[in-house]
PDB file of N, CA and C in Angstrom:
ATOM      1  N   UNK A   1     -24.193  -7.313  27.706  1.00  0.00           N
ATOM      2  CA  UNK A   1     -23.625  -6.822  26.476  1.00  0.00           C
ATOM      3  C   UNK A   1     -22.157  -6.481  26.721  1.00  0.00           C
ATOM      4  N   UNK A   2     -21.301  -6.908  25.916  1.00  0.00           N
ATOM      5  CA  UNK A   2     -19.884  -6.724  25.842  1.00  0.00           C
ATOM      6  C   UNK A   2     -19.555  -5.093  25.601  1.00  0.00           C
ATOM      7  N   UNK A   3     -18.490  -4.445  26.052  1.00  0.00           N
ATOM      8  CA  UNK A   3     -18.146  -3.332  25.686  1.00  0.00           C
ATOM      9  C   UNK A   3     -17.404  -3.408  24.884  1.00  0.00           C
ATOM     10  N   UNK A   4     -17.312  -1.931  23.992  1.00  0.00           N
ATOM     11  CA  UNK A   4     -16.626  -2.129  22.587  1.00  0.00           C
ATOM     12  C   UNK A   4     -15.341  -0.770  22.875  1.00  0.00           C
ATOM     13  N   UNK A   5     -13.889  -1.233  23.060  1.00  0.00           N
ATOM     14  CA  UNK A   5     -13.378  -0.094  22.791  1.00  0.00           C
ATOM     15  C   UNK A   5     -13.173   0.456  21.342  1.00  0.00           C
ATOM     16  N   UNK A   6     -13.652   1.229  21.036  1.00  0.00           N
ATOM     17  CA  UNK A   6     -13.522   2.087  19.628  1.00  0.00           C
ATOM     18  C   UNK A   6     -12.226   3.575  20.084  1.00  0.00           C
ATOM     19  N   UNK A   7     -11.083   3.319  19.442  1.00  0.00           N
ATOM     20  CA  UNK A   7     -10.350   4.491  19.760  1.00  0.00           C
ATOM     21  C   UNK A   7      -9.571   4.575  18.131  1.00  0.00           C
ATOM     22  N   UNK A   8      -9.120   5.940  18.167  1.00  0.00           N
ATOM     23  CA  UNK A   8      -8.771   6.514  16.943  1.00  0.00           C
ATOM     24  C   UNK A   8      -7.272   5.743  17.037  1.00  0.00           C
ATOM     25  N   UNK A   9      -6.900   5.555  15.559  1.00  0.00           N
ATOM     26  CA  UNK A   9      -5.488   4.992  14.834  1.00  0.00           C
ATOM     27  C   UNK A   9      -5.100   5.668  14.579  1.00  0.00           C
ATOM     28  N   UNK A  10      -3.478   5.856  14.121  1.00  0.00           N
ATOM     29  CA  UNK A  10      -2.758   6.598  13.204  1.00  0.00           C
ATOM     30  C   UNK A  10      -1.770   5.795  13.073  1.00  0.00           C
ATOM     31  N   UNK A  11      -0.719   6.649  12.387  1.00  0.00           N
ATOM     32  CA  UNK A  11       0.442   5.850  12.142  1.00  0.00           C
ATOM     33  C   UNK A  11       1.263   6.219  13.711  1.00  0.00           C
ATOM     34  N   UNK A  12       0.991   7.112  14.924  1.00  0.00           N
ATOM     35  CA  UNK A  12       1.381   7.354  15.811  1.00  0.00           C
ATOM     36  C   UNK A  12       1.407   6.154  16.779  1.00  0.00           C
ATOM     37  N   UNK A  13       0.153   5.523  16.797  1.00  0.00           N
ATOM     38  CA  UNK A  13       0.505   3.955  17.998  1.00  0.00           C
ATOM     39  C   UNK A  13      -0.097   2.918  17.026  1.00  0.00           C
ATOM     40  N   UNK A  14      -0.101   2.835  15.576  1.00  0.00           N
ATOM     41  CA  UNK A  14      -0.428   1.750  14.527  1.00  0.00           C
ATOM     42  C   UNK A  14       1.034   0.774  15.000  1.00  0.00           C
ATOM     43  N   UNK A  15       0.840  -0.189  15.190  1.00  0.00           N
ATOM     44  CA  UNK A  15       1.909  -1.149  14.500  1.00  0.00           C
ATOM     45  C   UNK A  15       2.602  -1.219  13.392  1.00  0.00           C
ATOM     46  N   UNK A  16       3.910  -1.151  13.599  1.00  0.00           N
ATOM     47  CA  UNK A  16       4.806  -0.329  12.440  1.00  0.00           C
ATOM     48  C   UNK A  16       5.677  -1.674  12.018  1.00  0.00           C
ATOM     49  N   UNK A  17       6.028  -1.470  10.699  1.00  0.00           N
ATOM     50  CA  UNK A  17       7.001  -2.240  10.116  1.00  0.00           C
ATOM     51  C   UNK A  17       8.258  -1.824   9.259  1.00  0.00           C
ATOM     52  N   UNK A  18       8.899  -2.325   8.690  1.00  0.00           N
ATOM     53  CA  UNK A  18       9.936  -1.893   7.758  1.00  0.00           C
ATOM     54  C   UNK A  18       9.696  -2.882   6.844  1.00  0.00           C
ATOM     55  N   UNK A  19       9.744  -2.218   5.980  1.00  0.00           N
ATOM     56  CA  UNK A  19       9.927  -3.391   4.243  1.00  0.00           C
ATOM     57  C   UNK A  19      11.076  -2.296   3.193  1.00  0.00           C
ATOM     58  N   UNK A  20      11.463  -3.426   2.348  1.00  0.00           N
ATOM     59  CA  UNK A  20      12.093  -2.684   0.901  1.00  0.00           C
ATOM     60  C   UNK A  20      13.325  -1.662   1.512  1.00  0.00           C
ATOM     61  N   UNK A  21      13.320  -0.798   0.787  1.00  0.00           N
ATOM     62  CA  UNK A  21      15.083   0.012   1.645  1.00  0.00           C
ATOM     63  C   UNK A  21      14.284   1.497   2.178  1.00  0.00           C
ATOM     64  N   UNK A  22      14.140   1.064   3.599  1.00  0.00           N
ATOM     65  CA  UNK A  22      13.985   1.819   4.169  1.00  0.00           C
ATOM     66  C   UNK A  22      12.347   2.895   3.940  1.00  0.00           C
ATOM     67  N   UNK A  23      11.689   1.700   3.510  1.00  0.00           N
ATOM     68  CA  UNK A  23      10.374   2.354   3.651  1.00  0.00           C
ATOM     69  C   UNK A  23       9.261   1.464   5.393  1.00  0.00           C
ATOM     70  N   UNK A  24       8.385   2.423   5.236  1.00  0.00           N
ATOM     71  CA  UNK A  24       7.366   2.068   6.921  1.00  0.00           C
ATOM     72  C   UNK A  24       6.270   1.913   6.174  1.00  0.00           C
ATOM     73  N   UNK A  25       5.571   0.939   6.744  1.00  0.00           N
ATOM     74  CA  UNK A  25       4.115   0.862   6.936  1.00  0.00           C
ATOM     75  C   UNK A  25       3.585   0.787   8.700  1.00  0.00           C
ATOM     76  N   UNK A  26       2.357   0.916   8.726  1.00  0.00           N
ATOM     77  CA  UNK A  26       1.748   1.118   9.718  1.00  0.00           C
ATOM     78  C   UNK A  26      -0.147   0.399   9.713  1.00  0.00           C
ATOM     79  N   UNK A  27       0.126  -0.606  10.307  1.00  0.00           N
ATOM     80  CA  UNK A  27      -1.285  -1.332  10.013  1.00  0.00           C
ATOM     81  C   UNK A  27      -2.517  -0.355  10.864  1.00  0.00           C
ATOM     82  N   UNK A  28      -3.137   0.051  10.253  1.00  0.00           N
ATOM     83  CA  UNK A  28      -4.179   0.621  10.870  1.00  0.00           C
ATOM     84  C   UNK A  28      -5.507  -0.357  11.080  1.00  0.00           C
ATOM     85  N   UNK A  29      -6.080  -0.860   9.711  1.00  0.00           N
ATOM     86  CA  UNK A  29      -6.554  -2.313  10.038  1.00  0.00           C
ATOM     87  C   UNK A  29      -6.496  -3.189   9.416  1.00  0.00           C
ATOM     88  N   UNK A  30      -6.093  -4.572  10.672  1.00  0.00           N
ATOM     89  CA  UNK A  30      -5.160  -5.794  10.188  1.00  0.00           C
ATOM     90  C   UNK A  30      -6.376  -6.903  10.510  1.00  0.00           C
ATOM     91  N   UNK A  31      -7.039  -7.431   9.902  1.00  0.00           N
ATOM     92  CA  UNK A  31      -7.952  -7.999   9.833  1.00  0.00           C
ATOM     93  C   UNK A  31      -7.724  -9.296   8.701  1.00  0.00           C
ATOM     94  N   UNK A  32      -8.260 -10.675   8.668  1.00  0.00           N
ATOM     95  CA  UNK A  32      -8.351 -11.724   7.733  1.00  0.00           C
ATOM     96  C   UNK A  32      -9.227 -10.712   6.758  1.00  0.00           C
ATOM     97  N   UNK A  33      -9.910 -10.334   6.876  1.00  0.00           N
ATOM     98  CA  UNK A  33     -10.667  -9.923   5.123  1.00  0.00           C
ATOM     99  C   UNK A  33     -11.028  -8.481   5.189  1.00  0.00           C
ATOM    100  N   UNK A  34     -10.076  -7.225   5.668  1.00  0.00           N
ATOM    101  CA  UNK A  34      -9.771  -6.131   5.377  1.00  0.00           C
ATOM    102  C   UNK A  34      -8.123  -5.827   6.385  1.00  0.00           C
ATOM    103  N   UNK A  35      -7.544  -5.342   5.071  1.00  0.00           N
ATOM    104  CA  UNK A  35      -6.112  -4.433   5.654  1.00  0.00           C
ATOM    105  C   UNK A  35      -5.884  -3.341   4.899  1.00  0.00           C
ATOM    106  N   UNK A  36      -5.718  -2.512   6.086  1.00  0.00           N
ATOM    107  CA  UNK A  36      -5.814  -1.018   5.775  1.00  0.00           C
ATOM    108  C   UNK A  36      -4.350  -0.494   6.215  1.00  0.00           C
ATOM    109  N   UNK A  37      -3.211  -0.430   5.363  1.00  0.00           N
ATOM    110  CA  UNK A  37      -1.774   0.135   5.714  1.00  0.00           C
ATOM    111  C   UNK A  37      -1.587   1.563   5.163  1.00  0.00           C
ATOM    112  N   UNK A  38      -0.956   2.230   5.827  1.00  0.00           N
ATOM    113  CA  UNK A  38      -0.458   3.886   6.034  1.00  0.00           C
ATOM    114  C   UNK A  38       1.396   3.374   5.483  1.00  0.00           C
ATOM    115  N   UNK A  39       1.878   4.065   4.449  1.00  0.00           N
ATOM    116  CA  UNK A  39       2.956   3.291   3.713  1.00  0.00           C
ATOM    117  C   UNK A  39       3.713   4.470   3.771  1.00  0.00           C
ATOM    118  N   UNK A  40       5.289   4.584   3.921  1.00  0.00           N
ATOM    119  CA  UNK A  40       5.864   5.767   3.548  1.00  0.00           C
ATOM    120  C   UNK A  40       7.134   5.462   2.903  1.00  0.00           C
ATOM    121  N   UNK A  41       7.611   6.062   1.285  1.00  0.00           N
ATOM    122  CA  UNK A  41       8.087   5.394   0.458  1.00  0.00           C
ATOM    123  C   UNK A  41       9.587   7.085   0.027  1.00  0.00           C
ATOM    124  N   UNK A  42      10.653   6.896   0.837  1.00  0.00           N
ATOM    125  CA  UNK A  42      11.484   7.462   0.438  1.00  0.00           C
ATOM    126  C   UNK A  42      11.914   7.712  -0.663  1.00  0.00           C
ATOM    127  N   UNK A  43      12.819   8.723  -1.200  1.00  0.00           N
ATOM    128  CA  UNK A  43      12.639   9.028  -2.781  1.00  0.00           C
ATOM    129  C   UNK A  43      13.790   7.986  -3.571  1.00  0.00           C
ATOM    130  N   UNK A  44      13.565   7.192  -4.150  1.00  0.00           N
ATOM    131  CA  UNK A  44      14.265   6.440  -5.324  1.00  0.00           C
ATOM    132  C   UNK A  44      13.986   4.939  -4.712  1.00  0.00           C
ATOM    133  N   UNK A  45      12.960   4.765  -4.092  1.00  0.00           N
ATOM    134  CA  UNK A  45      12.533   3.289  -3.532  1.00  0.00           C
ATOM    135  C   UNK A  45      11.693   2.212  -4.018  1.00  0.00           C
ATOM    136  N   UNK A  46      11.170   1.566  -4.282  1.00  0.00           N
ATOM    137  CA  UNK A  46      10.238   0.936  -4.987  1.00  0.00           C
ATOM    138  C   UNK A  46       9.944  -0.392  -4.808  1.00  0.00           C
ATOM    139  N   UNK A  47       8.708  -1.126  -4.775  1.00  0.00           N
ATOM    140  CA  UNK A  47       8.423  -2.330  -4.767  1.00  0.00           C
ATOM    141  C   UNK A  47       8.666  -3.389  -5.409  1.00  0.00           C
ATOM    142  N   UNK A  48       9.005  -4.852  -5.239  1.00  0.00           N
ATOM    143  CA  UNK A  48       8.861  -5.154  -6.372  1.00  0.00           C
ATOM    144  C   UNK A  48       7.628  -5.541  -7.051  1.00  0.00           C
ATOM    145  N   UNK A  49       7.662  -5.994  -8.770  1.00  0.00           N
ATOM    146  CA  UNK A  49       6.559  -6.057  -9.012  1.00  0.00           C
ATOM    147  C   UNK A  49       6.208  -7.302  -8.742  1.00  0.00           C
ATOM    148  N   UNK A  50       4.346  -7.475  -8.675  1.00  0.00           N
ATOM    149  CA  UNK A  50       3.413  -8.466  -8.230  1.00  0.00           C
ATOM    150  C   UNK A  50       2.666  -8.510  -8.716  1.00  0.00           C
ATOM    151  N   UNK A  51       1.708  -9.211  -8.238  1.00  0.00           N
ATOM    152  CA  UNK A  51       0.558  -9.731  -8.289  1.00  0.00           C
ATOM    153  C   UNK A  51       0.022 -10.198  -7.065  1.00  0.00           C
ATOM    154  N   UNK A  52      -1.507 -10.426  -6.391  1.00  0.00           N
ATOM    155  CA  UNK A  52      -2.286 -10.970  -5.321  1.00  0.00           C
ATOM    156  C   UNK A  52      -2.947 -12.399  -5.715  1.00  0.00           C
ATOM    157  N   UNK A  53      -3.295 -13.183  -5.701  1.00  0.00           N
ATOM    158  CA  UNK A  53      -4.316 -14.072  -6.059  1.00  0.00           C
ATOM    159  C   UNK A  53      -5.321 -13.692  -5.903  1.00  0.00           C
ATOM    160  N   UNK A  54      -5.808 -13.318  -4.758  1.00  0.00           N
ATOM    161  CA  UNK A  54      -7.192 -12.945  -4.190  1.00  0.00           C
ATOM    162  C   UNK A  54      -7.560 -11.315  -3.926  1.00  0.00           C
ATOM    163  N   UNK A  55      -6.440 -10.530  -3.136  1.00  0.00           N
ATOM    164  CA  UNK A  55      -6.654  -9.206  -2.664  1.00  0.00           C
ATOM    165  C   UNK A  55      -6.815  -8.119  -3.994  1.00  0.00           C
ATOM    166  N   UNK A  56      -8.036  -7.528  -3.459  1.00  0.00           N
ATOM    167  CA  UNK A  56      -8.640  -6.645  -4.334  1.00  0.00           C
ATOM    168  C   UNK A  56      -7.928  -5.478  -3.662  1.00  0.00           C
ATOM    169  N   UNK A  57      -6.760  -4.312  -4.613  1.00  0.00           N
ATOM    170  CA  UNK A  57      -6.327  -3.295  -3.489  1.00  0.00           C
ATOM    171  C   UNK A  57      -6.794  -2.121  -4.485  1.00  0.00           C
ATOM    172  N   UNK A  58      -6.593  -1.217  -3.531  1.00  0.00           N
ATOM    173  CA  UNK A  58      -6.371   0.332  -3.785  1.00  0.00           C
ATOM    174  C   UNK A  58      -5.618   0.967  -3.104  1.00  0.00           C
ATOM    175  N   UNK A  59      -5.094   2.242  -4.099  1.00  0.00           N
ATOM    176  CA  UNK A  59      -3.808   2.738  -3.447  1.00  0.00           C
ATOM    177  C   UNK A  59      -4.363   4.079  -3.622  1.00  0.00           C
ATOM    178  N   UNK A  60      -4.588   4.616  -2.337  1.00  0.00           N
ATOM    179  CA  UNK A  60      -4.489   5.997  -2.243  1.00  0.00           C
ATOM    180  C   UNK A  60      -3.404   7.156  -1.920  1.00  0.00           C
ATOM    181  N   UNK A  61      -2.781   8.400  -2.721  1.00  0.00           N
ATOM    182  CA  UNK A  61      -1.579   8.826  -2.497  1.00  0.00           C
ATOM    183  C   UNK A  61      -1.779  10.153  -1.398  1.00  0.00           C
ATOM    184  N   UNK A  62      -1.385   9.817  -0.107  1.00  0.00           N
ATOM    185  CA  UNK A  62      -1.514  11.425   0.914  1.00  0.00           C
ATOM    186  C   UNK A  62      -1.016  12.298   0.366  1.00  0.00           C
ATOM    187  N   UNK A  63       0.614  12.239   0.426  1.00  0.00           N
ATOM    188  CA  UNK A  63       1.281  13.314  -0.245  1.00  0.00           C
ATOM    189  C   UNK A  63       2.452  12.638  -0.945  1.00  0.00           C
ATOM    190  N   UNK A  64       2.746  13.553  -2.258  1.00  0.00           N
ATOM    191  CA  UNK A  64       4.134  13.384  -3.194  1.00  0.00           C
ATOM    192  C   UNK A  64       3.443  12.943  -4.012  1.00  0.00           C
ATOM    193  N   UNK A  65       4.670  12.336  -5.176  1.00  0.00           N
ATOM    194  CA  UNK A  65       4.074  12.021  -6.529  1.00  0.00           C
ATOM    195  C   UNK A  65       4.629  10.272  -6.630  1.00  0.00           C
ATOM    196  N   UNK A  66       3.680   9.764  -6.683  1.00  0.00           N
ATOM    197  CA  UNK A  66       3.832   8.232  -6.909  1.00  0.00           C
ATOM    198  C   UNK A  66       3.818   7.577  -8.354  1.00  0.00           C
ATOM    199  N   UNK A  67       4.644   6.482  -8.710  1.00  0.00           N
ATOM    200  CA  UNK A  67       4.322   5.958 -10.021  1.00  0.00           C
ATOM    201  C   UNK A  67       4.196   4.119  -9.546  1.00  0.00           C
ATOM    202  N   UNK A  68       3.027   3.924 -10.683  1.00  0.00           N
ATOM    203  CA  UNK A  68       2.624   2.754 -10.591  1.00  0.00           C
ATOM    204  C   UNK A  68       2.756   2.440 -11.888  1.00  0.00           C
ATOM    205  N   UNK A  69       3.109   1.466 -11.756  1.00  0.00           N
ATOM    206  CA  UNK A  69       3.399   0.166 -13.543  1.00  0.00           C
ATOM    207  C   UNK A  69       2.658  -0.804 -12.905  1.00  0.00           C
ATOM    208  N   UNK A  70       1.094  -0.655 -14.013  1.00  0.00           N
ATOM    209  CA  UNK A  70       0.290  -1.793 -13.832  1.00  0.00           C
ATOM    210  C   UNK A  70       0.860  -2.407 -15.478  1.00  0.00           C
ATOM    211  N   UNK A  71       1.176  -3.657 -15.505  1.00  0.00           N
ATOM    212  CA  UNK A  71       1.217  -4.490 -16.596  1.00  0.00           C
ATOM    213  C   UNK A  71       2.588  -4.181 -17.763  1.00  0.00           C
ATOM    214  N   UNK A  72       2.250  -3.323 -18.124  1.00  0.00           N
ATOM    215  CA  UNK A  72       3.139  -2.391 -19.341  1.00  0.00           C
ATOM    216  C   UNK A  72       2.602  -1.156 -18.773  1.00  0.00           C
ATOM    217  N   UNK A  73       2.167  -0.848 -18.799  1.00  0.00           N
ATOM    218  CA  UNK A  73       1.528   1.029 -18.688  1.00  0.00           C
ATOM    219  C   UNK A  73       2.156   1.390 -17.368  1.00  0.00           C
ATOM    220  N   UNK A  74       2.514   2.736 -17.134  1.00  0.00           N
ATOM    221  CA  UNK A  74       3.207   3.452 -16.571  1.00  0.00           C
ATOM    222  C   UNK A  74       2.111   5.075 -15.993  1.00  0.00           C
ATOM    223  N   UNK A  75       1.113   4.500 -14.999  1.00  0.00           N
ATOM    224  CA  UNK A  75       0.403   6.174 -14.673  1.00  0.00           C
ATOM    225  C   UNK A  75       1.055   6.847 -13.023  1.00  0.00           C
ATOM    226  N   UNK A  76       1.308   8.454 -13.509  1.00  0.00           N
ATOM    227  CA  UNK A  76       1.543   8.663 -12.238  1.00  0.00           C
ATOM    228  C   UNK A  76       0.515   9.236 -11.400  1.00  0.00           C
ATOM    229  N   UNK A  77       0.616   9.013 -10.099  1.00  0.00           N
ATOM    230  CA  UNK A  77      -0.397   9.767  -9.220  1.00  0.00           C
ATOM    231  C   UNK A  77      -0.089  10.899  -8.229  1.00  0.00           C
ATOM    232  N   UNK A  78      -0.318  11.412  -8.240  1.00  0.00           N
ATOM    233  CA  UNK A  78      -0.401  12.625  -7.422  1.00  0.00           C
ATOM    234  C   UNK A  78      -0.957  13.048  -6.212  1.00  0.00           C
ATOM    235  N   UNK A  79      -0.972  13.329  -5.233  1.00  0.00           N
ATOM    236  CA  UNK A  79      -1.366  13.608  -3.722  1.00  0.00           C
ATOM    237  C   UNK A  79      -2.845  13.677  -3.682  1.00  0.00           C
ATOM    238  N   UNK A  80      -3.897  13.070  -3.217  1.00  0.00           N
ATOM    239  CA  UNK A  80      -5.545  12.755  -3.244  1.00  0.00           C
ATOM    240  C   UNK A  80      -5.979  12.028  -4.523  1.00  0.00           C
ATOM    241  N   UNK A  81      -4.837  11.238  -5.317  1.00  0.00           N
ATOM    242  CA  UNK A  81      -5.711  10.474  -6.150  1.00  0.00           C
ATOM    243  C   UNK A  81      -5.263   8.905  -5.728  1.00  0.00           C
ATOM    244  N   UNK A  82      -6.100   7.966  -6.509  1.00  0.00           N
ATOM    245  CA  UNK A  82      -6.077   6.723  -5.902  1.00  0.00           C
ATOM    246  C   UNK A  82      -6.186   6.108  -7.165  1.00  0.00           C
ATOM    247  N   UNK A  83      -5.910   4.238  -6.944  1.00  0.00           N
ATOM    248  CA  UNK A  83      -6.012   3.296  -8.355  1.00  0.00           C
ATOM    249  C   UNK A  83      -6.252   2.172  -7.705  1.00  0.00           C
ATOM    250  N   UNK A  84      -7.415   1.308  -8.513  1.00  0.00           N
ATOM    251  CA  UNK A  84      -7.436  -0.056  -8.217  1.00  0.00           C
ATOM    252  C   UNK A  84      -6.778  -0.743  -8.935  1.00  0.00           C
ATOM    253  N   UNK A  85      -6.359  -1.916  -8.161  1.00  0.00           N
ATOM    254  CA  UNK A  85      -5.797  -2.861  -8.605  1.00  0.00           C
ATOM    255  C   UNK A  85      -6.716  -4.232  -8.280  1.00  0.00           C
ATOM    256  N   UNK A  86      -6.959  -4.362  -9.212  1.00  0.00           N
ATOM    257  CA  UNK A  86      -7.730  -6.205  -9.190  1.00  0.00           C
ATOM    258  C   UNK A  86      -6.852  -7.074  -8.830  1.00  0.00           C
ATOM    259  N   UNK A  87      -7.651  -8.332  -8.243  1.00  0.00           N
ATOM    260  CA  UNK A  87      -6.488  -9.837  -8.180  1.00  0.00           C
ATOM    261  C   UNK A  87      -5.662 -10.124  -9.293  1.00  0.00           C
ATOM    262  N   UNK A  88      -5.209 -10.657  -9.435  1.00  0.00           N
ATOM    263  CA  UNK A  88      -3.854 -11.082 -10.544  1.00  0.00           C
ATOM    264  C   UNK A  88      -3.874  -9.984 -11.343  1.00  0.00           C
ATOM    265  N   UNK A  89      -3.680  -8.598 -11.350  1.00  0.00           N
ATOM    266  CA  UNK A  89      -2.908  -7.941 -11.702  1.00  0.00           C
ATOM    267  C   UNK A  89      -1.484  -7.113 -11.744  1.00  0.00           C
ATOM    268  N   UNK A  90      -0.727  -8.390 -12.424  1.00  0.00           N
ATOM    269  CA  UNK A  90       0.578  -7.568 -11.923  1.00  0.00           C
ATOM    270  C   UNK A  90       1.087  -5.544 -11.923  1.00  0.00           C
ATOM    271  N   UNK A  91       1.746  -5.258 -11.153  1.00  0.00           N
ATOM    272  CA  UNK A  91       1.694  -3.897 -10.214  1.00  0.00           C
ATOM    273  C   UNK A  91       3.217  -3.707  -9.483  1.00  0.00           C
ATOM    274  N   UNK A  92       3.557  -2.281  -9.800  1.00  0.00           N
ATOM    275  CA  UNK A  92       4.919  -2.178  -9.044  1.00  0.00           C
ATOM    276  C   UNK A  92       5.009  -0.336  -8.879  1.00  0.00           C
ATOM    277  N   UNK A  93       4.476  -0.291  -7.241  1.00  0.00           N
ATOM    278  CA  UNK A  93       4.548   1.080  -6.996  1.00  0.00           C
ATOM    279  C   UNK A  93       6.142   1.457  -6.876  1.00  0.00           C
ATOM    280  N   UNK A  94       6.523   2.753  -7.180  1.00  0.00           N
ATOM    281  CA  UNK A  94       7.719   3.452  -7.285  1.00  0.00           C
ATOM    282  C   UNK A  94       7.595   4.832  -6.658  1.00  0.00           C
ATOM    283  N   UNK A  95       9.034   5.185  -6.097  1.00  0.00           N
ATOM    284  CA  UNK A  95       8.597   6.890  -5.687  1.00  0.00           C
ATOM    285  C   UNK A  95      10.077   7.201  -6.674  1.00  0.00           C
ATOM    286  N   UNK A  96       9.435   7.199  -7.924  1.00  0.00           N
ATOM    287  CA  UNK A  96      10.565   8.219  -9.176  1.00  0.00           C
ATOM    288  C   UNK A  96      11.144   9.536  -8.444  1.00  0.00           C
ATOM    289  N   UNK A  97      10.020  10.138  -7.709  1.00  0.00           N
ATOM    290  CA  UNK A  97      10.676  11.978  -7.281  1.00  0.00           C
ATOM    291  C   UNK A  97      11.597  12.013  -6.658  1.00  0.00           C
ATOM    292  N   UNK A  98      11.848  12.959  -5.744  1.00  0.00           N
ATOM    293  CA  UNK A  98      13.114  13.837  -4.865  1.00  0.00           C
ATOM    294  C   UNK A  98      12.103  13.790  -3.756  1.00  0.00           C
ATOM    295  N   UNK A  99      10.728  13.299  -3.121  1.00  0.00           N
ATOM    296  CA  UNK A  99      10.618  14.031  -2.098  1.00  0.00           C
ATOM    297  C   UNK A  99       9.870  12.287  -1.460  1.00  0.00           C
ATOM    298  N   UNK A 100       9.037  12.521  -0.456  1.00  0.00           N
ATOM    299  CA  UNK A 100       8.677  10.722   0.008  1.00  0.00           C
ATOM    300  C   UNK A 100       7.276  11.146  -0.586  1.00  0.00           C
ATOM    301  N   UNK A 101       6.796   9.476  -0.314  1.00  0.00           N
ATOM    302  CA  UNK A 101       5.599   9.358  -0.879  1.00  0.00           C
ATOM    303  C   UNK A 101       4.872   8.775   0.103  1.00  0.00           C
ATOM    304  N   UNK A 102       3.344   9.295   0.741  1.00  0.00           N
ATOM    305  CA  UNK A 102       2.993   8.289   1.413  1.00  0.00           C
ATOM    306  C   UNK A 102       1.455   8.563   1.447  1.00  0.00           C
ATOM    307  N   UNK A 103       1.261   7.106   1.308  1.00  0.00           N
ATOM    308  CA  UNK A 103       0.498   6.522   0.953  1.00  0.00           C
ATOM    309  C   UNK A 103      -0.860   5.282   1.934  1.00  0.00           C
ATOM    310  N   UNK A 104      -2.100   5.214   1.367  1.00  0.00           N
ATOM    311  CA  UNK A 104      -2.616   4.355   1.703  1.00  0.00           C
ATOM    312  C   UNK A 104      -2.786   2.967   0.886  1.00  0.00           C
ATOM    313  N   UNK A 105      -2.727   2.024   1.723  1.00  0.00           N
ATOM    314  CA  UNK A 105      -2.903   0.585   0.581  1.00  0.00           C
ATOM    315  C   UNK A 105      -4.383  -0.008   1.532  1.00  0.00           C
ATOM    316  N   UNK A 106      -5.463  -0.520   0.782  1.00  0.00           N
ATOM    317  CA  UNK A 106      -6.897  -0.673   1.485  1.00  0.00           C
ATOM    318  C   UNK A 106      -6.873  -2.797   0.505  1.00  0.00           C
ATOM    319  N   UNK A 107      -6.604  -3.786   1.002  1.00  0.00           N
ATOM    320  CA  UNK A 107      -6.509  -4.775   0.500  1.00  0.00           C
ATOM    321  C   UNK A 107      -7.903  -5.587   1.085  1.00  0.00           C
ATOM    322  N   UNK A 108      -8.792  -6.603   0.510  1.00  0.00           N
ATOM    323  CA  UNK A 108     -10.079  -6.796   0.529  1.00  0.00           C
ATOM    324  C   UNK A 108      -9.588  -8.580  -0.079  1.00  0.00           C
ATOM    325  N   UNK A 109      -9.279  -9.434   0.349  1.00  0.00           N
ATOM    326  CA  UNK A 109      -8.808  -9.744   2.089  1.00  0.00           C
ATOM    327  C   UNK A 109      -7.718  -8.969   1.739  1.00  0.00           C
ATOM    328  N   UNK A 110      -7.297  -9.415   3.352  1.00  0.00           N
ATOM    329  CA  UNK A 110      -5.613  -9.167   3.327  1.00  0.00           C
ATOM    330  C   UNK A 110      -4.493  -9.472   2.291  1.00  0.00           C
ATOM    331  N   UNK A 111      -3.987  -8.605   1.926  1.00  0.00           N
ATOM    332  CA  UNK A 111      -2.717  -9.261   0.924  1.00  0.00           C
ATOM    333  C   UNK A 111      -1.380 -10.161   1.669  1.00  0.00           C
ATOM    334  N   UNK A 112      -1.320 -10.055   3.047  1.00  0.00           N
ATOM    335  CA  UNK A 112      -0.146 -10.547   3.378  1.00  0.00           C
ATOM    336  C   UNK A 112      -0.091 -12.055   2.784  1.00  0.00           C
ATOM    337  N   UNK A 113       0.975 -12.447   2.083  1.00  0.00           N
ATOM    338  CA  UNK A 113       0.523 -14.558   2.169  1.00  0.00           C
ATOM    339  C   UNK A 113      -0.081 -14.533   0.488  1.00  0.00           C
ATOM    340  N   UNK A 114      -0.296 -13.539  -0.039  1.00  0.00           N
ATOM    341  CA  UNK A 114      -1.093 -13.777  -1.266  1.00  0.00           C
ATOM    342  C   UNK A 114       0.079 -13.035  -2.372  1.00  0.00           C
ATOM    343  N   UNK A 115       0.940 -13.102  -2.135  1.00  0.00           N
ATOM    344  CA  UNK A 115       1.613 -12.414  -3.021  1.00  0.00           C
ATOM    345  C   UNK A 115       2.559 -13.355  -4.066  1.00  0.00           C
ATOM    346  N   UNK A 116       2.361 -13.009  -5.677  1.00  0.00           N
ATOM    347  CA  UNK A 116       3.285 -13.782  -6.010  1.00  0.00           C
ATOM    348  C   UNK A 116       4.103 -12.811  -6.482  1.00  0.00           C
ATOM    349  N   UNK A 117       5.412 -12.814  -6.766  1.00  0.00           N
ATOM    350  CA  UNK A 117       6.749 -12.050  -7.528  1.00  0.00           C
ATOM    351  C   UNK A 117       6.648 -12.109  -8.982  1.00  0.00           C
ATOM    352  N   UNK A 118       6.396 -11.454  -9.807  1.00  0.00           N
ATOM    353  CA  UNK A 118       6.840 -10.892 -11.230  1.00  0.00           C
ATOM    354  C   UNK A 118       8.386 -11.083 -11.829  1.00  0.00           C
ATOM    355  N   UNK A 119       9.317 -12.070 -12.240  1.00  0.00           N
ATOM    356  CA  UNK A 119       9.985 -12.049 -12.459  1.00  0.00           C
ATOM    357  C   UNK A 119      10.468 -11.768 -14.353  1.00  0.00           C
TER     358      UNK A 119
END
């Protein structure tokens, strides 16, 4: 029988990235058909908007106040709440406040490669 190392993640030895102006993610798990990113979104920063083909996401908020524009509608979220987002639903998280925002993104597959731009 093979041994299994199982050891705890964080954003402390996660594999880190930079996207957008000056925001981090941190892959906690990077898998073909689950990705689980730890996101941290400085104040006046924002995504652009999208859509997935395939990735089913949810966005859970750790701390600060986040705004999401799914479609036309405009809801904000607040620190322990979360939102799904279905495939082809266009989506454009924002950190409107004064303070950072950070966040979990849970994508079902992976979103990397599946993204189209909202123009």
């Amino acid at each position: 029988m093979s041994e299994t190392h199982i050891k705890p993640i964080s954003s402390q030895n996660a594999e880190h990235y930079t996207w957008g102006d000056q925001c981090d993610g941190w892959h906690l798990v990077k898998t073909d058909s689950l990705s689980i990113i730890q996101e941290r979104m400085p104040p006046g920063t924002c995504e652009v908007k999208h859509y997935h083909q395939k990735a089913h996401q949810f966005f859970f908020i750790l701390s600060g106040e986040a705004t999401m524009e799914i479609n036309q509608e405009t809801i904000i979220l607040e620190a322990h709440e979360g939102i799904e987002i279905p495939p082809l639903v266009a989506h454009q998280l924002r950190n409107d406040s004064t303070n950072d925002v950070v966040f979990t993104v849970t994508s079902m597959p992976k979103s990397h490669g599946d993204r189209i731009v909202v123009k």
